[in-house]
PDB file of N, CA and C in Angstrom:
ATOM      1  N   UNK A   1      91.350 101.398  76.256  1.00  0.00           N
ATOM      2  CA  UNK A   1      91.010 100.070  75.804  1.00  0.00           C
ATOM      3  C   UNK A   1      89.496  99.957  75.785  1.00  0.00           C
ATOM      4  N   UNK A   2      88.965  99.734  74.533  1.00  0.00           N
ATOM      5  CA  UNK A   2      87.564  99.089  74.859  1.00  0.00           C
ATOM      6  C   UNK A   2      86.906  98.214  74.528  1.00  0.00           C
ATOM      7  N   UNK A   3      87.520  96.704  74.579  1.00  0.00           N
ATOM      8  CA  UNK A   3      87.159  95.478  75.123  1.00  0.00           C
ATOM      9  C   UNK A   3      87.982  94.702  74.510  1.00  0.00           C
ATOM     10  N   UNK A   4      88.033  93.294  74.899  1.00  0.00           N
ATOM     11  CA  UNK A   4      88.490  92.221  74.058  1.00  0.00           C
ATOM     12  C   UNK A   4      87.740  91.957  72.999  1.00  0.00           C
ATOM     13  N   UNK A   5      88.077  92.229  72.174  1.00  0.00           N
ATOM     14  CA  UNK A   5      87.664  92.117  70.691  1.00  0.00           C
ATOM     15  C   UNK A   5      87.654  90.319  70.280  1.00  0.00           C
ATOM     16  N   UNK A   6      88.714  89.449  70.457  1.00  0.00           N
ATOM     17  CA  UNK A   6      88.289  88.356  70.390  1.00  0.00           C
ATOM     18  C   UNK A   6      89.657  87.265  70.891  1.00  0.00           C
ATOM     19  N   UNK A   7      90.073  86.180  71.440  1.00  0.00           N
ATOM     20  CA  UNK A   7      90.981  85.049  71.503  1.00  0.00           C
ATOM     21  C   UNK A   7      90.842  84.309  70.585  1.00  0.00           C
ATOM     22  N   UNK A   8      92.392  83.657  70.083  1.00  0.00           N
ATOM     23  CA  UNK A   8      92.731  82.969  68.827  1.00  0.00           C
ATOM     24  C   UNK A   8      93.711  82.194  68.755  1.00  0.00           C
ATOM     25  N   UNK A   9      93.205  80.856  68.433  1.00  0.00           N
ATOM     26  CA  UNK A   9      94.050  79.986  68.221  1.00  0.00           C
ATOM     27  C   UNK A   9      95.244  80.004  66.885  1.00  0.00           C
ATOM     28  N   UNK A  10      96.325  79.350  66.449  1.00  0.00           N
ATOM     29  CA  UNK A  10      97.402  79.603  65.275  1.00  0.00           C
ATOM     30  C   UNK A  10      96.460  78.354  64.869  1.00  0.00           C
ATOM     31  N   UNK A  11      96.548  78.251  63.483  1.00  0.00           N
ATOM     32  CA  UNK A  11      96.572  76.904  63.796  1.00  0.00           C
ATOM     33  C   UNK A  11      96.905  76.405  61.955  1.00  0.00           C
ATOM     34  N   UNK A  12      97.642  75.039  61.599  1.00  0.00           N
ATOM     35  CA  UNK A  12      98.208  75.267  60.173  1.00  0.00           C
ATOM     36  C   UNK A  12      97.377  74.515  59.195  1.00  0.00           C
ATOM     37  N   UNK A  13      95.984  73.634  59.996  1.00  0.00           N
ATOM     38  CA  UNK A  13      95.290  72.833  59.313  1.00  0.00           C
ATOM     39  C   UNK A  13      93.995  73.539  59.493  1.00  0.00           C
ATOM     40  N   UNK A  14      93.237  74.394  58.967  1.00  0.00           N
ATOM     41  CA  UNK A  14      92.111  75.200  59.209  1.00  0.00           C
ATOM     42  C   UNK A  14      91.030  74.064  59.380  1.00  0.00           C
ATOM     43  N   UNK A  15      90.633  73.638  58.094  1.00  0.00           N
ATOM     44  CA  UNK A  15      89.904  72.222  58.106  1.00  0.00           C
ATOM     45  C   UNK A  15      89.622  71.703  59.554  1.00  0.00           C
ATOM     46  N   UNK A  16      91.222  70.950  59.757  1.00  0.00           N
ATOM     47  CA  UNK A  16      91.133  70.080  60.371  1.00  0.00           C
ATOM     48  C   UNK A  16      90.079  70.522  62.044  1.00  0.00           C
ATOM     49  N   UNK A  17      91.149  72.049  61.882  1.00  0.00           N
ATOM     50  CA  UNK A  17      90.764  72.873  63.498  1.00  0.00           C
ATOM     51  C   UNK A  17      88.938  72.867  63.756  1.00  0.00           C
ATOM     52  N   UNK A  18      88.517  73.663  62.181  1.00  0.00           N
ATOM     53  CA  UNK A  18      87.352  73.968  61.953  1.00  0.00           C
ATOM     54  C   UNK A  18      86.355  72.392  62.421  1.00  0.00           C
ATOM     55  N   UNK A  19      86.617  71.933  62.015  1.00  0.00           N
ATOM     56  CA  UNK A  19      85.873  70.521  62.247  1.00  0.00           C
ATOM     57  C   UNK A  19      86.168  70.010  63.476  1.00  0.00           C
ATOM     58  N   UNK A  20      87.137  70.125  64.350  1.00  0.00           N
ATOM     59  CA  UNK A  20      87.272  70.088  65.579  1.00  0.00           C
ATOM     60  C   UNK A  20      86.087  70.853  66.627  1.00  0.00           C
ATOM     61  N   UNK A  21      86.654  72.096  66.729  1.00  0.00           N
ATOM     62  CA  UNK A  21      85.842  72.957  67.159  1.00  0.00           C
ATOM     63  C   UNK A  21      84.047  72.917  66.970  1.00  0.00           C
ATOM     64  N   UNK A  22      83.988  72.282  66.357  1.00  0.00           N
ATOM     65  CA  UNK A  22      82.087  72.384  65.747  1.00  0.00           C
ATOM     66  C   UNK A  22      81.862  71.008  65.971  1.00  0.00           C
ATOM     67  N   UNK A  23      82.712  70.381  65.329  1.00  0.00           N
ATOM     68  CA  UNK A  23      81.885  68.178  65.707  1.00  0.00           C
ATOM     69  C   UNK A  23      82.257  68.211  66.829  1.00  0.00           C
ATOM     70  N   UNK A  24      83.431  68.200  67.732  1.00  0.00           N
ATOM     71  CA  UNK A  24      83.400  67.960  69.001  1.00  0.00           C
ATOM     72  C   UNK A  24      83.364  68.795  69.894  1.00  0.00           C
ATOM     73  N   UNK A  25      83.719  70.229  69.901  1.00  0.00           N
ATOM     74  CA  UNK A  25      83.619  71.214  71.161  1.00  0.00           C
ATOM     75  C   UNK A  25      81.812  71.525  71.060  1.00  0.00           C
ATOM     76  N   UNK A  26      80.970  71.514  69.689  1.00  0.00           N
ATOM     77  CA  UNK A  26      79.820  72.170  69.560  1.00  0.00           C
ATOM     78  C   UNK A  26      79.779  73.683  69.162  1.00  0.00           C
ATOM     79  N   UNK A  27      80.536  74.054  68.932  1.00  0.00           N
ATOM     80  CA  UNK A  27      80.838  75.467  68.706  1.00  0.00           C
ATOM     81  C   UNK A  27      79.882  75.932  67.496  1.00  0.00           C
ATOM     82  N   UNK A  28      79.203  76.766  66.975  1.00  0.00           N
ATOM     83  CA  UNK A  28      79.034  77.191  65.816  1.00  0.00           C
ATOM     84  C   UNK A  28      80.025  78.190  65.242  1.00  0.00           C
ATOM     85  N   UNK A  29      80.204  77.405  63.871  1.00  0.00           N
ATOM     86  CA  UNK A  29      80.787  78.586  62.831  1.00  0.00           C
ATOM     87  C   UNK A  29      80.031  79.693  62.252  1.00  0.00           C
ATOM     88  N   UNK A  30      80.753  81.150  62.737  1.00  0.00           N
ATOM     89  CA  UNK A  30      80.359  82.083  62.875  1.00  0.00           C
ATOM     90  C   UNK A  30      80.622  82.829  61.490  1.00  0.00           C
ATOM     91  N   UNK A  31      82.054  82.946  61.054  1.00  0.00           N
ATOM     92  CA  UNK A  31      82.120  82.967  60.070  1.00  0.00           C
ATOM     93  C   UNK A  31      83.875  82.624  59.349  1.00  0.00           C
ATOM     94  N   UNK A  32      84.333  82.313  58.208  1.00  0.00           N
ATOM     95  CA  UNK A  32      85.014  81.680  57.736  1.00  0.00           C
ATOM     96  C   UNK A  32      85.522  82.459  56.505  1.00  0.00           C
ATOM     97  N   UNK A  33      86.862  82.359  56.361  1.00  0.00           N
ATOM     98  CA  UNK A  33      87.623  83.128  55.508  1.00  0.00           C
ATOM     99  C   UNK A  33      88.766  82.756  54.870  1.00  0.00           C
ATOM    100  N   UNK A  34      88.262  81.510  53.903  1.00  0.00           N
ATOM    101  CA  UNK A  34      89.056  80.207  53.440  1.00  0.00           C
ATOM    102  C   UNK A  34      90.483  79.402  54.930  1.00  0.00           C
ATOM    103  N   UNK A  35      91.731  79.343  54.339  1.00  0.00           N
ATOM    104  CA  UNK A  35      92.572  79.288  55.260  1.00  0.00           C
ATOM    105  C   UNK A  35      93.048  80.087  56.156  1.00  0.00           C
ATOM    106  N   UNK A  36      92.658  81.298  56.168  1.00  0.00           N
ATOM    107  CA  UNK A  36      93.118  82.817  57.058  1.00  0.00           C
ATOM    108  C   UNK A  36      92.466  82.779  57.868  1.00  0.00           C
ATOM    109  N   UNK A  37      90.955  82.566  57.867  1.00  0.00           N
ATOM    110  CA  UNK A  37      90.488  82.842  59.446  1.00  0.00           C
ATOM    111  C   UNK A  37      89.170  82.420  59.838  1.00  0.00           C
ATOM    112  N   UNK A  38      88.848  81.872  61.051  1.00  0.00           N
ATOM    113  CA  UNK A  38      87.291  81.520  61.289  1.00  0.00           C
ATOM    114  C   UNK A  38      86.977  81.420  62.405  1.00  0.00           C
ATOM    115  N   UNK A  39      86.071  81.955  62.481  1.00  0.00           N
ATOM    116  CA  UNK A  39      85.753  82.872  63.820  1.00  0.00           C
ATOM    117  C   UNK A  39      83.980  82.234  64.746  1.00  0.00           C
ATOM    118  N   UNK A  40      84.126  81.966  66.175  1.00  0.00           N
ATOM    119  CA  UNK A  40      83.141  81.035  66.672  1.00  0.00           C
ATOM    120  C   UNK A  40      82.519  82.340  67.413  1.00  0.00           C
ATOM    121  N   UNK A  41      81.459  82.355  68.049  1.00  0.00           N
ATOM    122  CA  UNK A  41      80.769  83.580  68.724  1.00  0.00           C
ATOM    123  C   UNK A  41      80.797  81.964  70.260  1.00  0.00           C
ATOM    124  N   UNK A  42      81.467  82.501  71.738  1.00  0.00           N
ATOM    125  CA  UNK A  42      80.904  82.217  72.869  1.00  0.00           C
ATOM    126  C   UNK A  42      80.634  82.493  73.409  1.00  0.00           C
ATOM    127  N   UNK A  43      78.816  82.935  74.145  1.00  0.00           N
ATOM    128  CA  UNK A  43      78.761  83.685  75.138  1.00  0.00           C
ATOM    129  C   UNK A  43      79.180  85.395  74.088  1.00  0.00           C
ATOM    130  N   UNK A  44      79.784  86.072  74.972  1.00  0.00           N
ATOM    131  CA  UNK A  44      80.360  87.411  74.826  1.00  0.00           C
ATOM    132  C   UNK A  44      81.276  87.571  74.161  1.00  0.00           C
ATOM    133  N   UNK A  45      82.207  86.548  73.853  1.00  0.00           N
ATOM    134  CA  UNK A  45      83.615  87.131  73.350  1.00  0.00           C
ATOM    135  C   UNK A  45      83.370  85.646  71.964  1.00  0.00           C
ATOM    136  N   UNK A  46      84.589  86.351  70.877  1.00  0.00           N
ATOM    137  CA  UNK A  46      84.586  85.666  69.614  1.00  0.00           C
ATOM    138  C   UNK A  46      85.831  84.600  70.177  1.00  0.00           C
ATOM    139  N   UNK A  47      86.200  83.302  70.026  1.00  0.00           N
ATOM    140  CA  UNK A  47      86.635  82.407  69.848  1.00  0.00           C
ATOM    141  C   UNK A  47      86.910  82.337  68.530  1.00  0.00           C
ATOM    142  N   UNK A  48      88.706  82.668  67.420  1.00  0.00           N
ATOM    143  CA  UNK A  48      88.739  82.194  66.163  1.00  0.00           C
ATOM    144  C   UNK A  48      89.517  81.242  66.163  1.00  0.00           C
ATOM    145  N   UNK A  49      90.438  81.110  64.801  1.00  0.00           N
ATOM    146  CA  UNK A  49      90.860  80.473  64.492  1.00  0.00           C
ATOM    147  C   UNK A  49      91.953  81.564  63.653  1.00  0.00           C
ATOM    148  N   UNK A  50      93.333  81.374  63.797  1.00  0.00           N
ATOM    149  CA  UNK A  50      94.241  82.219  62.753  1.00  0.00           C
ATOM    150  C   UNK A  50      95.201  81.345  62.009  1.00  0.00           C
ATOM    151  N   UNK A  51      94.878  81.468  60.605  1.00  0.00           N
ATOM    152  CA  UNK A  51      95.914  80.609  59.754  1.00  0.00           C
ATOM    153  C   UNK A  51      97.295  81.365  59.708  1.00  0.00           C
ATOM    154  N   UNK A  52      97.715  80.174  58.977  1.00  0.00           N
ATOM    155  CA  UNK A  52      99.324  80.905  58.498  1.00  0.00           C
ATOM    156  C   UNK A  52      99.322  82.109  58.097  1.00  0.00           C
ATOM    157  N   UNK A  53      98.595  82.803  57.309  1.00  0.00           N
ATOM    158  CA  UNK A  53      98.564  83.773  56.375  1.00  0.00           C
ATOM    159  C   UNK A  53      97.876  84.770  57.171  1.00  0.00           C
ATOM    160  N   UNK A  54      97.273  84.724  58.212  1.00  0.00           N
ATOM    161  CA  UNK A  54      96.926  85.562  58.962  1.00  0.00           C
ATOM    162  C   UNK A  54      97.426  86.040  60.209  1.00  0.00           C
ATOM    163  N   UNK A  55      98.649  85.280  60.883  1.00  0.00           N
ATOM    164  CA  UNK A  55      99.459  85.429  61.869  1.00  0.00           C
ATOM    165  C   UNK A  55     100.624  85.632  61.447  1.00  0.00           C
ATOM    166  N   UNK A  56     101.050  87.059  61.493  1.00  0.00           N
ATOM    167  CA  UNK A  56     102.143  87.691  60.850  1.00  0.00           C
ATOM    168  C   UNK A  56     103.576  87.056  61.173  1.00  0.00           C
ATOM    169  N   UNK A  57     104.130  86.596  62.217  1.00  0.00           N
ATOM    170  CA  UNK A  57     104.871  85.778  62.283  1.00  0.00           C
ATOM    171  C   UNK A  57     104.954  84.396  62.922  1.00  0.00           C
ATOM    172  N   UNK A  58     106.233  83.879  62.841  1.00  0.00           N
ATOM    173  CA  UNK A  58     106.020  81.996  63.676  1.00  0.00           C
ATOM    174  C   UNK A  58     105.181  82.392  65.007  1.00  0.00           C
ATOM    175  N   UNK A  59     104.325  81.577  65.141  1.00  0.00           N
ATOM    176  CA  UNK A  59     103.383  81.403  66.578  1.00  0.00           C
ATOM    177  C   UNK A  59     103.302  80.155  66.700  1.00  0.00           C
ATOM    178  N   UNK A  60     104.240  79.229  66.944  1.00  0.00           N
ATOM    179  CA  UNK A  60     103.742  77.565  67.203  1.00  0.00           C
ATOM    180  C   UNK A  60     102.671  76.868  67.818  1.00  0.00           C
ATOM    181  N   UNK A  61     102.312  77.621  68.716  1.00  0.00           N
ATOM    182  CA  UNK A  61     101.155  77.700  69.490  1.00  0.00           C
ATOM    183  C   UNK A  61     101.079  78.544  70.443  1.00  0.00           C
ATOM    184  N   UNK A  62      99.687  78.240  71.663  1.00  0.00           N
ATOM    185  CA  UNK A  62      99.279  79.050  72.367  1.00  0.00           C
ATOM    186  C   UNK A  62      98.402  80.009  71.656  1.00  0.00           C
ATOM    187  N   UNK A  63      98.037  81.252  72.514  1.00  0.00           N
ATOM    188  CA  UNK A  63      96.414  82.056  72.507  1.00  0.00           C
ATOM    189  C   UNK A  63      97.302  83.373  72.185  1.00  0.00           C
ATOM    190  N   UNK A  64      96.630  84.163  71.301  1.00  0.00           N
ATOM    191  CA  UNK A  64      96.814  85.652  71.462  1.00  0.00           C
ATOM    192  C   UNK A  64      95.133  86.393  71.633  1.00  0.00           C
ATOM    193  N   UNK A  65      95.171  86.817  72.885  1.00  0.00           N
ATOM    194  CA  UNK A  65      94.091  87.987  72.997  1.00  0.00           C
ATOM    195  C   UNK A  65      94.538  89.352  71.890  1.00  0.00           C
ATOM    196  N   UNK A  66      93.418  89.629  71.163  1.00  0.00           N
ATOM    197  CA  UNK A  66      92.702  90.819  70.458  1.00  0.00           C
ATOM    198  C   UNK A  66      92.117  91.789  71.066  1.00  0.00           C
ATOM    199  N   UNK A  67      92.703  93.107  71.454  1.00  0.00           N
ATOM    200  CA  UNK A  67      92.392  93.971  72.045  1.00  0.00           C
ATOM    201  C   UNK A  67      91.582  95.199  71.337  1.00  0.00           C
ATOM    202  N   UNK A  68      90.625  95.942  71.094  1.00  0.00           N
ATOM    203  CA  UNK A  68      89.904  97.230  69.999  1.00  0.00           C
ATOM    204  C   UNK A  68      90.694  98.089  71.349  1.00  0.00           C
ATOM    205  N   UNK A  69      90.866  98.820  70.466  1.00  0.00           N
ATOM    206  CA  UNK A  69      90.905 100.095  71.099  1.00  0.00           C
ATOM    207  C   UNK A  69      90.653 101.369  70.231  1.00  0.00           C
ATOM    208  N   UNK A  70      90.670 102.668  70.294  1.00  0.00           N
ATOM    209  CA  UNK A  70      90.196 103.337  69.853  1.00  0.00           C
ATOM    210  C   UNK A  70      91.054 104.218  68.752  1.00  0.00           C
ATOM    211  N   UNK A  71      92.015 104.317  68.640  1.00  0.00           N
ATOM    212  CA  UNK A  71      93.206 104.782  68.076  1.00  0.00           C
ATOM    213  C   UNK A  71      94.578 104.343  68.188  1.00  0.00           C
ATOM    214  N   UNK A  72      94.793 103.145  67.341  1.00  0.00           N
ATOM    215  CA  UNK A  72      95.865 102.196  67.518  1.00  0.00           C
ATOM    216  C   UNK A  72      97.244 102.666  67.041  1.00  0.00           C
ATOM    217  N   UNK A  73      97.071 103.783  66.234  1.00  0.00           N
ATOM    218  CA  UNK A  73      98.413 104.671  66.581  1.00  0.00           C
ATOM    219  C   UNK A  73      98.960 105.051  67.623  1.00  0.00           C
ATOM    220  N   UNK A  74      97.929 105.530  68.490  1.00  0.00           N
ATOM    221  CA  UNK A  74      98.260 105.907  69.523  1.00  0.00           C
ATOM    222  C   UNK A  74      99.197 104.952  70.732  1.00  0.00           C
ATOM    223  N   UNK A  75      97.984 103.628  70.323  1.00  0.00           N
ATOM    224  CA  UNK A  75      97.980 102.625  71.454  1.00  0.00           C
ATOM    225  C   UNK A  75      99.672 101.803  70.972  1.00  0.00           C
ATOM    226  N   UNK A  76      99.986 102.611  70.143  1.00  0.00           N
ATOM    227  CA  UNK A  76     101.380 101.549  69.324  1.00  0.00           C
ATOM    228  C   UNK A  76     101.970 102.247  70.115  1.00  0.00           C
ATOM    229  N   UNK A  77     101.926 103.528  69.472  1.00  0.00           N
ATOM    230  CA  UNK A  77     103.251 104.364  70.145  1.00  0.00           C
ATOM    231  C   UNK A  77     103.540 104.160  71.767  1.00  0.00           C
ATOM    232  N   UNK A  78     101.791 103.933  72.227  1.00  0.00           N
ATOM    233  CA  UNK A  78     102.349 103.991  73.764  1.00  0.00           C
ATOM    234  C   UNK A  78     103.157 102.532  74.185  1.00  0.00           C
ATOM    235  N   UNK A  79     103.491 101.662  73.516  1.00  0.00           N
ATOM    236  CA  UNK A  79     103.669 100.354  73.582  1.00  0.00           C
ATOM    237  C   UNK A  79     104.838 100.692  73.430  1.00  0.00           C
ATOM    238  N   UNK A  80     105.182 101.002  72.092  1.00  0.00           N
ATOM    239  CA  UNK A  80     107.111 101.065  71.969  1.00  0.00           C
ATOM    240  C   UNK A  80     107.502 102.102  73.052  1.00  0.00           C
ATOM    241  N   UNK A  81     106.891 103.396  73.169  1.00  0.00           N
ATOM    242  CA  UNK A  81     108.083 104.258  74.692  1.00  0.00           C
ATOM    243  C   UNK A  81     108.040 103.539  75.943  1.00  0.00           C
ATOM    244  N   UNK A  82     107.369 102.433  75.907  1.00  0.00           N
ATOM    245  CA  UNK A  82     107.920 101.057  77.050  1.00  0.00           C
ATOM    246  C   UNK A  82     109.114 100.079  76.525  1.00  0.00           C
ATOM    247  N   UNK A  83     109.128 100.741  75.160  1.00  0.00           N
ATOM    248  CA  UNK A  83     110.531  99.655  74.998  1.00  0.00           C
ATOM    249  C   UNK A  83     110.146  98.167  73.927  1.00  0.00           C
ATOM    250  N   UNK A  84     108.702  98.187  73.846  1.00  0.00           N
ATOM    251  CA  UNK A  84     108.289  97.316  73.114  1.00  0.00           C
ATOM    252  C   UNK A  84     108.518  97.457  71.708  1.00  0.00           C
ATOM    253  N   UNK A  85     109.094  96.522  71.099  1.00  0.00           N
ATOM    254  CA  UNK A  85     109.059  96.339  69.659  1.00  0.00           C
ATOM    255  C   UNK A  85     107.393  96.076  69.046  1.00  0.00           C
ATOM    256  N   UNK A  86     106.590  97.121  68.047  1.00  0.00           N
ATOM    257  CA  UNK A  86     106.021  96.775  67.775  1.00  0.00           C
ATOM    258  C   UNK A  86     105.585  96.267  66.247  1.00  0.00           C
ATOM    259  N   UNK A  87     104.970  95.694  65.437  1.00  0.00           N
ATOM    260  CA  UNK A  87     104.823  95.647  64.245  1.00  0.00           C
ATOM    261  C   UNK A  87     104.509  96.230  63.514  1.00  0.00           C
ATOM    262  N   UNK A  88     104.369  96.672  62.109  1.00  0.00           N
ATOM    263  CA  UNK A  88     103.604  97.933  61.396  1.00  0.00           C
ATOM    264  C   UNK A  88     102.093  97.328  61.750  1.00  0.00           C
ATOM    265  N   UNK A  89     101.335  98.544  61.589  1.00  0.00           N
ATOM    266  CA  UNK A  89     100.063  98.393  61.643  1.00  0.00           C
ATOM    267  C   UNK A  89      99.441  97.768  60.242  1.00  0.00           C
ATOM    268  N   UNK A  90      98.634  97.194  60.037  1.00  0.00           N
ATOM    269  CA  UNK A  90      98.224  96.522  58.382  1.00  0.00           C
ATOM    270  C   UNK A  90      96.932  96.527  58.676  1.00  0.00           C
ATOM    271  N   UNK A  91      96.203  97.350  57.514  1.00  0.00           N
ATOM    272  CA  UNK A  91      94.892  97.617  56.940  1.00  0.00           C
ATOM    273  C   UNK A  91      95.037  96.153  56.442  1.00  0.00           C
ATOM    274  N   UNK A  92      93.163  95.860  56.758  1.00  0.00           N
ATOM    275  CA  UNK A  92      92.549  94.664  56.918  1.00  0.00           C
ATOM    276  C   UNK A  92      91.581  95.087  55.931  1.00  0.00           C
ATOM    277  N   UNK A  93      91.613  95.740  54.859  1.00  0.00           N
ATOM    278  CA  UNK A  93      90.547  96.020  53.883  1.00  0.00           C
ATOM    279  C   UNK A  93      89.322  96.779  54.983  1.00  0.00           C
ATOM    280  N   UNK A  94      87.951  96.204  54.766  1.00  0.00           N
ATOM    281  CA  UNK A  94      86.935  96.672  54.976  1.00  0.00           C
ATOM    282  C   UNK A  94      86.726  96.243  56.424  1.00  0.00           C
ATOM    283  N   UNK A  95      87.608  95.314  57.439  1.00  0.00           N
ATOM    284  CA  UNK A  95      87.442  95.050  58.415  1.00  0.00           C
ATOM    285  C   UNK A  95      88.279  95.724  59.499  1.00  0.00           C
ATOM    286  N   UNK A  96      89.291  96.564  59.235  1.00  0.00           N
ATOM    287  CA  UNK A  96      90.025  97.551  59.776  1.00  0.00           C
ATOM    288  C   UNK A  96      91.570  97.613  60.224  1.00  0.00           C
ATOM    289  N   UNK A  97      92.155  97.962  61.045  1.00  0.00           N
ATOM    290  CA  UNK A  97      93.736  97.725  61.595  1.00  0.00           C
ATOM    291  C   UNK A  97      93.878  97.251  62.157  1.00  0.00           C
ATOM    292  N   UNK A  98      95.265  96.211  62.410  1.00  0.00           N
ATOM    293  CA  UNK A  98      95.999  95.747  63.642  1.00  0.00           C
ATOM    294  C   UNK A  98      97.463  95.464  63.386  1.00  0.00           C
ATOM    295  N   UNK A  99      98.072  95.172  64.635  1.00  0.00           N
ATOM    296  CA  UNK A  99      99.475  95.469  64.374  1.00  0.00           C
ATOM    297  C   UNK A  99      99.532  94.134  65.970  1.00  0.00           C
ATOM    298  N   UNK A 100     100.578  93.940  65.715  1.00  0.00           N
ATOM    299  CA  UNK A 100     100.964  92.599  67.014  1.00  0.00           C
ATOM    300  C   UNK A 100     102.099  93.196  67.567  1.00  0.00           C
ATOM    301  N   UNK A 101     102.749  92.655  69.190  1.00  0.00           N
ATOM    302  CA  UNK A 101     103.659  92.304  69.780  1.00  0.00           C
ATOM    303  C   UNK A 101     103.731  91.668  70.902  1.00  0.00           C
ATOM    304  N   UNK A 102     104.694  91.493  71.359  1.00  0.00           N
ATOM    305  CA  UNK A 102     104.784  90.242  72.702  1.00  0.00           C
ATOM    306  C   UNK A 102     105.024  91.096  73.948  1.00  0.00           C
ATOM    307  N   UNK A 103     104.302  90.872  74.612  1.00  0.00           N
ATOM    308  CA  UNK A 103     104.385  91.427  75.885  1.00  0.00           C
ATOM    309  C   UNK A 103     105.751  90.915  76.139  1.00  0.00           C
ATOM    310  N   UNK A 104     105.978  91.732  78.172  1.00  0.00           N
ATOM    311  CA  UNK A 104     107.150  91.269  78.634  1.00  0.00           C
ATOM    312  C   UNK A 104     107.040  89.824  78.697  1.00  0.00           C
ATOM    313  N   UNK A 105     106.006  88.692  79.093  1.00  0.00           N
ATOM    314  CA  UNK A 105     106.491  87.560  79.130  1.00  0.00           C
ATOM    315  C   UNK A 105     106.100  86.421  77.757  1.00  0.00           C
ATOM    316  N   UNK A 106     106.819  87.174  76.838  1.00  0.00           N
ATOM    317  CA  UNK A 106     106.525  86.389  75.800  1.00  0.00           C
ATOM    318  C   UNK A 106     105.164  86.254  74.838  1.00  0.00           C
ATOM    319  N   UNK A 107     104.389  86.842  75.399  1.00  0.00           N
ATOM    320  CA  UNK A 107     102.672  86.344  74.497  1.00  0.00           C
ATOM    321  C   UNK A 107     102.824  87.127  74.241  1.00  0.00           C
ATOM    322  N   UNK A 108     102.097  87.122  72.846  1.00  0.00           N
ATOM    323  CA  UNK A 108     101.910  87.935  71.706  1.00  0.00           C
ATOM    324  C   UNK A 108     100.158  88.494  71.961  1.00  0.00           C
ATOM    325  N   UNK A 109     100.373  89.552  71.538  1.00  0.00           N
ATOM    326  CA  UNK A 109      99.185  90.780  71.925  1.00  0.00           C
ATOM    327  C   UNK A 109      98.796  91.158  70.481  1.00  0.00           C
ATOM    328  N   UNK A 110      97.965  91.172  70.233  1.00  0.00           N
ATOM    329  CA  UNK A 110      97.172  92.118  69.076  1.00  0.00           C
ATOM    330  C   UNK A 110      96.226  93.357  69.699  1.00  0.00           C
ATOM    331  N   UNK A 111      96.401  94.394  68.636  1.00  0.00           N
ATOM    332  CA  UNK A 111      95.665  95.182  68.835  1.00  0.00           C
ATOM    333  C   UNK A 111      94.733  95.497  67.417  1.00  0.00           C
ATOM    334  N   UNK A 112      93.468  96.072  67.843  1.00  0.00           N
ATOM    335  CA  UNK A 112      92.724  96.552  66.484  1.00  0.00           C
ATOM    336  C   UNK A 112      91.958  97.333  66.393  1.00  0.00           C
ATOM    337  N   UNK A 113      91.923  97.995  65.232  1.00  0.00           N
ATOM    338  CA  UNK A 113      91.028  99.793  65.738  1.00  0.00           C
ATOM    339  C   UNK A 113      89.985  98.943  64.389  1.00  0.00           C
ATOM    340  N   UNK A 114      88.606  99.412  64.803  1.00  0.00           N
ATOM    341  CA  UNK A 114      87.785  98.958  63.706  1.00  0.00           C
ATOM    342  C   UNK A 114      87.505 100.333  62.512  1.00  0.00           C
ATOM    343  N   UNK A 115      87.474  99.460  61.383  1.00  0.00           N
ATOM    344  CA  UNK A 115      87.324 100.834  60.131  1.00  0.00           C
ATOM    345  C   UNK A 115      86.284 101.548  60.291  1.00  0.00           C
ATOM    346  N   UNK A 116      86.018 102.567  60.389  1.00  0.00           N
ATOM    347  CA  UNK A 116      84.322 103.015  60.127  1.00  0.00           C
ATOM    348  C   UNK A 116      83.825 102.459  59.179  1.00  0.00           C
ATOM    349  N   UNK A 117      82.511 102.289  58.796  1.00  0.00           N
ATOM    350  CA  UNK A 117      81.920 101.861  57.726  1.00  0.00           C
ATOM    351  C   UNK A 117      81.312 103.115  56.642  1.00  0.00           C
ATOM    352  N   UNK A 118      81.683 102.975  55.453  1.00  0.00           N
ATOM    353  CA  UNK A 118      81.843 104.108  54.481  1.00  0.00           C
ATOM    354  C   UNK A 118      80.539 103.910  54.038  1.00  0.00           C
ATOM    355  N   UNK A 119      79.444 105.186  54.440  1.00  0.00           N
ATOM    356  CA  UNK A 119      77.584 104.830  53.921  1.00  0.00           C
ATOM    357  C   UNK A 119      77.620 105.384  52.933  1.00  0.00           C
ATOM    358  N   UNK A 120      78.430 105.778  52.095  1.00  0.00           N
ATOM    359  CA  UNK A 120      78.622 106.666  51.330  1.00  0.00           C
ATOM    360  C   UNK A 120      77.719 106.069  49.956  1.00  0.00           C
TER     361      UNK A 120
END
């Protein structure tokens, strides 16, 4: 594992969240990705926001921690020979992989390997 990559709210009104988070928590918007996703910098760790279209299945609420790790094939496989159901992994274009599942008590876990960047 090498670090929390970021915590994230579901949430089905981006707007509404987005304007929450910044007029009343103070947060700055870090960056924004129409209804799919928007992301606050606190301190050390990213604070987002995950729309419908970006949270692969129902999440009514509550937090999923974002885990990087270094080879998320790996980190899958070691997840399911515990018995865990995990999700396919899905390329994120130019921002890289992740794949979700729920721990034993219910919360949902993400994981994400970042793409290299092609200097090509």
């Amino acid at each position: 594992m090498q670090r929390i990559k970021n915590v994230y709210y579901r949430t089905n009104d981006m707007k509404e969240a987005i304007d929450f988070y910044q007029e009343v928590m103070g947060l700055k918007l870090q960056f924004n990705d129409r209804d799919q996703w928007a992301q606050f910098k606190v301190g050390d760790v990213t604070f987002a926001l995950g729309g419908t279209e970006e949270v692969p299945e129902k999440l009514e609420a509550g937090g999923v921690v974002t885990f990087e790790v270094e080879n998320i094939a790996a980190m899958k496989k070691r997840v399911e020979q515990d018995g865990i159901q995990v999700s396919d992994v899905r390329e994120m274009g130019s921002h890289g992989y992740t794949c979700y599942f729920h721990d034993p008590s219910n919360n949902m876990v993400q994981l994400y390997e970042k793409q290299p960047i092609d200097k090509s």
